[in-house]
C-alpha atoms as a PDB file:
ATOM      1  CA  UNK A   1      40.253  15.194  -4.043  1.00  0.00           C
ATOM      2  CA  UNK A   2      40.800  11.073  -4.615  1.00  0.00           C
ATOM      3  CA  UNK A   3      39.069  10.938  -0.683  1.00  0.00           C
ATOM      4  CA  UNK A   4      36.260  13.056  -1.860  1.00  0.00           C
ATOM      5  CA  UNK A   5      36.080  11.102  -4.494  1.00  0.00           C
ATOM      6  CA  UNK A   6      35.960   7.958  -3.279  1.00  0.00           C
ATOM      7  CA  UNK A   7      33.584   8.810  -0.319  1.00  0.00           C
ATOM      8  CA  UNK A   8      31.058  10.256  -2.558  1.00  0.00           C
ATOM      9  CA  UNK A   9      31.428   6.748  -4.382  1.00  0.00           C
ATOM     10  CA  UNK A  10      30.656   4.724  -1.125  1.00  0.00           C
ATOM     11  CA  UNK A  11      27.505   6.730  -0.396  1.00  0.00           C
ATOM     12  CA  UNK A  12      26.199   6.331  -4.033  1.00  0.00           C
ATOM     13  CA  UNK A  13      27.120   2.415  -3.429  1.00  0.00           C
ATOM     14  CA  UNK A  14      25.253   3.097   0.012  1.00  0.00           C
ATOM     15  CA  UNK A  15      22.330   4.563  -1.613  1.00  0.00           C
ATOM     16  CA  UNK A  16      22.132   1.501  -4.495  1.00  0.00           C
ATOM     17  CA  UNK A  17      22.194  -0.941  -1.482  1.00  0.00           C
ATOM     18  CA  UNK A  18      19.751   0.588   0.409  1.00  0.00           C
ATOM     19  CA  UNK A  19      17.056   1.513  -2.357  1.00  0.00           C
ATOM     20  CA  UNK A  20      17.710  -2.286  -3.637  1.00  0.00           C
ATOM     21  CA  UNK A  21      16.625  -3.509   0.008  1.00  0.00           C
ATOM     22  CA  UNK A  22      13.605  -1.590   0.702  1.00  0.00           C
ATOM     23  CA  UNK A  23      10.432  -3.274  -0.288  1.00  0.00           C
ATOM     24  CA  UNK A  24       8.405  -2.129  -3.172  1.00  0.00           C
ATOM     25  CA  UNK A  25       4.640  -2.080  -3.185  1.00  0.00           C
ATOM     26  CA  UNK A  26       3.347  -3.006  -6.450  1.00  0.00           C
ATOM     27  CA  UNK A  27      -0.019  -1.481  -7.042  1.00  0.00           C
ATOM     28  CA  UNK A  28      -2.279  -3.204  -9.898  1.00  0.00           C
ATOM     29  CA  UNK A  29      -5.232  -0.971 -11.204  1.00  0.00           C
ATOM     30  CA  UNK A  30      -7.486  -0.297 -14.131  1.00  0.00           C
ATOM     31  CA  UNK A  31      -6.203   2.159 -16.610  1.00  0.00           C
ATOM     32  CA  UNK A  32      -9.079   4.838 -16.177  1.00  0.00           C
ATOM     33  CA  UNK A  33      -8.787   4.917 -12.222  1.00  0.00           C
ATOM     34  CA  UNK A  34      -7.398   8.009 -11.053  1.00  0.00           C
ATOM     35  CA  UNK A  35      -8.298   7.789  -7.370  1.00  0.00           C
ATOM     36  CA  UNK A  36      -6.010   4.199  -7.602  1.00  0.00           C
ATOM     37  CA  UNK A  37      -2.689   6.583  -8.714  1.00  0.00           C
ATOM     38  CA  UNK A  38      -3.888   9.175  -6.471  1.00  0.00           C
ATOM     39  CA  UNK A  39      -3.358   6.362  -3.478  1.00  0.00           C
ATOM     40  CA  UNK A  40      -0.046   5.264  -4.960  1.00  0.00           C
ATOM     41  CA  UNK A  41       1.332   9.291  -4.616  1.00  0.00           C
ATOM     42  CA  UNK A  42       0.288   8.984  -0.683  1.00  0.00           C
ATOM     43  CA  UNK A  43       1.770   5.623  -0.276  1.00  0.00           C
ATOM     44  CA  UNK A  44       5.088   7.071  -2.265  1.00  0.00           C
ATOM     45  CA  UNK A  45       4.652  10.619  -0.229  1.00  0.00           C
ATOM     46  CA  UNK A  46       5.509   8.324   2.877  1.00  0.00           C
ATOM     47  CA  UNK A  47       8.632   6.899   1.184  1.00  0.00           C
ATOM     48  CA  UNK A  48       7.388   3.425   0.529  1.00  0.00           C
ATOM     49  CA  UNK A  49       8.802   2.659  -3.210  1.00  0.00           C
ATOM     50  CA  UNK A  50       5.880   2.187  -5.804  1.00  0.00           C
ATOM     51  CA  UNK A  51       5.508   0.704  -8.952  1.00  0.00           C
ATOM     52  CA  UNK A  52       2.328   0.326 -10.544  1.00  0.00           C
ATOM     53  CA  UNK A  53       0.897  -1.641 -13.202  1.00  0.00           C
ATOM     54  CA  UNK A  54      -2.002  -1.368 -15.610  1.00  0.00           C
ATOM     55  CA  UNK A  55      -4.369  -3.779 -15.503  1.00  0.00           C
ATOM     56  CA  UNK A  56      -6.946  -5.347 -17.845  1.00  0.00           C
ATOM     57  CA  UNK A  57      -8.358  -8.123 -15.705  1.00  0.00           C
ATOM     58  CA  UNK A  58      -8.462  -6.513 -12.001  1.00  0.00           C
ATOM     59  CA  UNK A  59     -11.351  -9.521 -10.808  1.00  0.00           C
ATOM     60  CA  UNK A  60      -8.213 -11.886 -11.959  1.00  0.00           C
ATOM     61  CA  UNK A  61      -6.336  -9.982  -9.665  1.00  0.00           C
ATOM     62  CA  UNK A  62      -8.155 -10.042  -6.997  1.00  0.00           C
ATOM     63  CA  UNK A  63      -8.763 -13.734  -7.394  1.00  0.00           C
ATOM     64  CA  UNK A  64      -5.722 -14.647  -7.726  1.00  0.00           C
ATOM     65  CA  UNK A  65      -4.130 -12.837  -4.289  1.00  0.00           C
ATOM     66  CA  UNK A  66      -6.982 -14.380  -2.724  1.00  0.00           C
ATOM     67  CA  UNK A  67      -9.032 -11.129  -1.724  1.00  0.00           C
ATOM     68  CA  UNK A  68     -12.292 -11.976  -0.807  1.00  0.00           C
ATOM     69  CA  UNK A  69     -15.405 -10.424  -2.200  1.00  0.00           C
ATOM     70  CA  UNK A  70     -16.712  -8.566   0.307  1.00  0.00           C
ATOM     71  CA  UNK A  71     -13.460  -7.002   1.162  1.00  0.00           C
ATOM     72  CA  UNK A  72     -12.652  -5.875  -2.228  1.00  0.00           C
ATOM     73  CA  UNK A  73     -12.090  -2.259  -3.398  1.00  0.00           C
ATOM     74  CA  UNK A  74     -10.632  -0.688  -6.560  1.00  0.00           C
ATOM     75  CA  UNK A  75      -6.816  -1.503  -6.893  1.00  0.00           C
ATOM     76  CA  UNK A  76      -4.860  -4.266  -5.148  1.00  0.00           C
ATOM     77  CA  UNK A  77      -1.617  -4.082  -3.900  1.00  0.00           C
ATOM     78  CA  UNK A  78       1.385  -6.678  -3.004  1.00  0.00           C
ATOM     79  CA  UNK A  79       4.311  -5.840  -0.251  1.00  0.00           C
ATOM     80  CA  UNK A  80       6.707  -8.410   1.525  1.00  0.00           C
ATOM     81  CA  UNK A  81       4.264 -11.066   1.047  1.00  0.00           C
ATOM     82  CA  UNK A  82       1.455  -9.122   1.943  1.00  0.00           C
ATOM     83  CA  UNK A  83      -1.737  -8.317  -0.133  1.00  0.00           C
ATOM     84  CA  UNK A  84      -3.336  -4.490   0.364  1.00  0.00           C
ATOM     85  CA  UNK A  85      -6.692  -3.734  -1.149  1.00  0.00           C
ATOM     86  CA  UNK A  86      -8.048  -0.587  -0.957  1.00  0.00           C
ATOM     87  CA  UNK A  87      -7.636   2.944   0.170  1.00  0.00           C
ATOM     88  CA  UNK A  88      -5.342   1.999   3.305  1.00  0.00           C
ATOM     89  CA  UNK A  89      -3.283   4.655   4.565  1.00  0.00           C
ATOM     90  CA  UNK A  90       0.956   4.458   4.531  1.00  0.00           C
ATOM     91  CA  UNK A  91       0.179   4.743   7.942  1.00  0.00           C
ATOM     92  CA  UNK A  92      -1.187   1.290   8.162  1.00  0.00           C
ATOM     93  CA  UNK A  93       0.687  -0.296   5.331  1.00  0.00           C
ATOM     94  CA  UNK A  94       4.309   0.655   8.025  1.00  0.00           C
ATOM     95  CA  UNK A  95       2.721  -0.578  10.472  1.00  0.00           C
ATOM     96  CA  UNK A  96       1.904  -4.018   8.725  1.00  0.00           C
ATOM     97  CA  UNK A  97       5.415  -4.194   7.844  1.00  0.00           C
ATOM     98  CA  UNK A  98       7.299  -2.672  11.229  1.00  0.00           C
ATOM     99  CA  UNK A  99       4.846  -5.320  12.967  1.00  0.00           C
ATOM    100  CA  UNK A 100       4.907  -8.373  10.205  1.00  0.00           C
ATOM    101  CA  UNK A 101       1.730 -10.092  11.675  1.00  0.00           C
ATOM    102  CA  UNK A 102       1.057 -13.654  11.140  1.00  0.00           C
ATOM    103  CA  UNK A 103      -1.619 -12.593   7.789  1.00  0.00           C
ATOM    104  CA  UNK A 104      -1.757 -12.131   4.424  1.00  0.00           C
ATOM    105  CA  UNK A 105      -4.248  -9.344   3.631  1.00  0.00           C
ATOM    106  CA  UNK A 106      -4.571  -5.626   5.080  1.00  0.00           C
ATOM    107  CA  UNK A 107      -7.995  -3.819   3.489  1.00  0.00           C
ATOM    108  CA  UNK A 108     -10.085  -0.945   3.441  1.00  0.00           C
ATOM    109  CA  UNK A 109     -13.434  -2.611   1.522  1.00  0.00           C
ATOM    110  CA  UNK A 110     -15.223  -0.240  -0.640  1.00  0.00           C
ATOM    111  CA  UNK A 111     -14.038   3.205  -0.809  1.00  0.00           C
ATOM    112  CA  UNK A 112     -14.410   5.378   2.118  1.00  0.00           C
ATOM    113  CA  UNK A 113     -14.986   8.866   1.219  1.00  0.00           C
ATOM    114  CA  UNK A 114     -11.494  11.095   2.252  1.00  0.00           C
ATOM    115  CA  UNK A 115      -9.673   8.053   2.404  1.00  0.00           C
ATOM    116  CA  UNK A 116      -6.258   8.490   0.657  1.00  0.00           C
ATOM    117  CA  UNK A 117      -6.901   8.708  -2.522  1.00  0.00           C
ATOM    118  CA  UNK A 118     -10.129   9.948  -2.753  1.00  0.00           C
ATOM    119  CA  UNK A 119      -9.706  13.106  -0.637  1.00  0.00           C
ATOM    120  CA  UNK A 120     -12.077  15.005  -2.858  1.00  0.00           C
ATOM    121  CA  UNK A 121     -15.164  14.523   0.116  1.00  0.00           C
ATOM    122  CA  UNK A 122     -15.454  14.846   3.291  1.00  0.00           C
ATOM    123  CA  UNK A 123     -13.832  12.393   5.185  1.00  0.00           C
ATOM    124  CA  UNK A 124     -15.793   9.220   6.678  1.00  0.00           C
ATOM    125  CA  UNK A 125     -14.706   7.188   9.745  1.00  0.00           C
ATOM    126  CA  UNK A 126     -13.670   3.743   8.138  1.00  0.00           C
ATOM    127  CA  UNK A 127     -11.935   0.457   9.588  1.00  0.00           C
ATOM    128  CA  UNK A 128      -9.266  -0.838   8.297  1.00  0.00           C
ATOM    129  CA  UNK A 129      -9.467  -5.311   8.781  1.00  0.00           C
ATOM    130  CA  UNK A 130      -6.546  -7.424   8.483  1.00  0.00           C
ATOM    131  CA  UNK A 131      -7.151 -11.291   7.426  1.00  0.00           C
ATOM    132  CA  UNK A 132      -5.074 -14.038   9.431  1.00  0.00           C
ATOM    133  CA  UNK A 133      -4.521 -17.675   8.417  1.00  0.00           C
ATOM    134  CA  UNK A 134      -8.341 -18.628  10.296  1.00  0.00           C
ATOM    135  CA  UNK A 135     -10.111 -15.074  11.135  1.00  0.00           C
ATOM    136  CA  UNK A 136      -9.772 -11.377  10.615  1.00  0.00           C
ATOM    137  CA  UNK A 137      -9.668  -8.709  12.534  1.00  0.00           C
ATOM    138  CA  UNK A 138      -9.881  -4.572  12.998  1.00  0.00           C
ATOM    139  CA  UNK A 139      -6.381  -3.180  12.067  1.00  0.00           C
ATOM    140  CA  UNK A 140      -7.575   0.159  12.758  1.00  0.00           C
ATOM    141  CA  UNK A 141      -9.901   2.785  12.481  1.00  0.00           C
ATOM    142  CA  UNK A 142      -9.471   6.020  10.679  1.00  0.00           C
ATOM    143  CA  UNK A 143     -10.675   9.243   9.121  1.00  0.00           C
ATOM    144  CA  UNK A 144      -9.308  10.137   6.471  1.00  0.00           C
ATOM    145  CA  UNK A 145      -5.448   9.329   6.284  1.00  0.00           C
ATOM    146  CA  UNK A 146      -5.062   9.627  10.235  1.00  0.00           C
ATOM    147  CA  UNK A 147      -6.050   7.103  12.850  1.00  0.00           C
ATOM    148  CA  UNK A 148      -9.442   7.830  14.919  1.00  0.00           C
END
C-alpha cells in the first residue's frame, strides 16, 4: 500500500511539473465577443493551456504587441514570446512553437468565415502570414481549421 502510495504521489508531482512547463496562451478579448472564446475552446480542444482575459482597451492591445493594422482581427493572443492575432488554427499555433521561427507574430487578418471560431458559415480558403524581424511571409493556407 506505502508503494502505491508513494507512486501515485510521484505521478501527481509528475503531472504538477509537467502542466507548470507547458506554455500557456493568453488570449485578450472584448467582453461581448463570443467567436474570441469560441477560438480559445479550439485552441484548448488541442491541449494548448488557455487563459483568457477581458479586455477594455483591445486597440491598446494590439498596439502594444506591435500588431500591425492591416493584420489585425478580433482578439490577440501571446505564447512563448510569440504574438497570435486572429482566428489561427492550433494547428498553426504547434507548428509555430514545434518550429520556433525567427518572428514575432503569426495572424489570420480579418475573420475568415469557418475559421475556428467562427464555424457558423461556410468555410473560406484563408492564409495564415507570419511577420519576421524585416518581412512576412505565408505560414499557411487553410479552410476552415485544416490546411488547404
Amino acid at each position: 500500500m506505502l508503494v502505491l502510495l508513494g507512486a501515485v504521489t510521484a505521478m501527481g508531482s509528475l503531472g504538477i511539473y509537467v502542466a507548470q512547463g507547458t506554455p500557456v496562451l493568453k488570449v485578450y478579448k472584448d467582453r461581448a465577443c463570443g467567436c474570441c472564446r469560441k477560438w480559445a475552446s479550439h485552441i484548448e480542444d488541442a491541449g494548448i493551456a488557455v487563459r483568457v482575459v477581458d479586455a477594455d482597451d483591445m486597440i491598446a492591445i494590439k498596439r502594444r504587441l506591435g500588431v500591425p493594422d492591416d493584420l489585425q482581427s478580433c482578439h490577440t493572443a501571446e505564447i512563448s514570446g510569440y504574438v497570435i492575432e486572429g482566428h489561427v488554427p492550433a494547428a498553426a499555433v504547434k507548428r509555430l512553437l514545434s518550429e520556433a521561427p525567427e518572428a514575432r507574430l503569426l495572424a489570420v487578418p480579418g475573420m475568415p468565415a469557418g475559421s475556428p471560431g467562427m464555424e457558423d458559415s461556410t468555410p473560406e480558403i484563408y492564409d495564415i502570414v507570419l511577420v519576421g524581424p524585416r518581412d512576412s511571409w505565408s505560414f499557411g493556407r487553410f479552410r476552415g481549421a485544416t490546411t488547404e
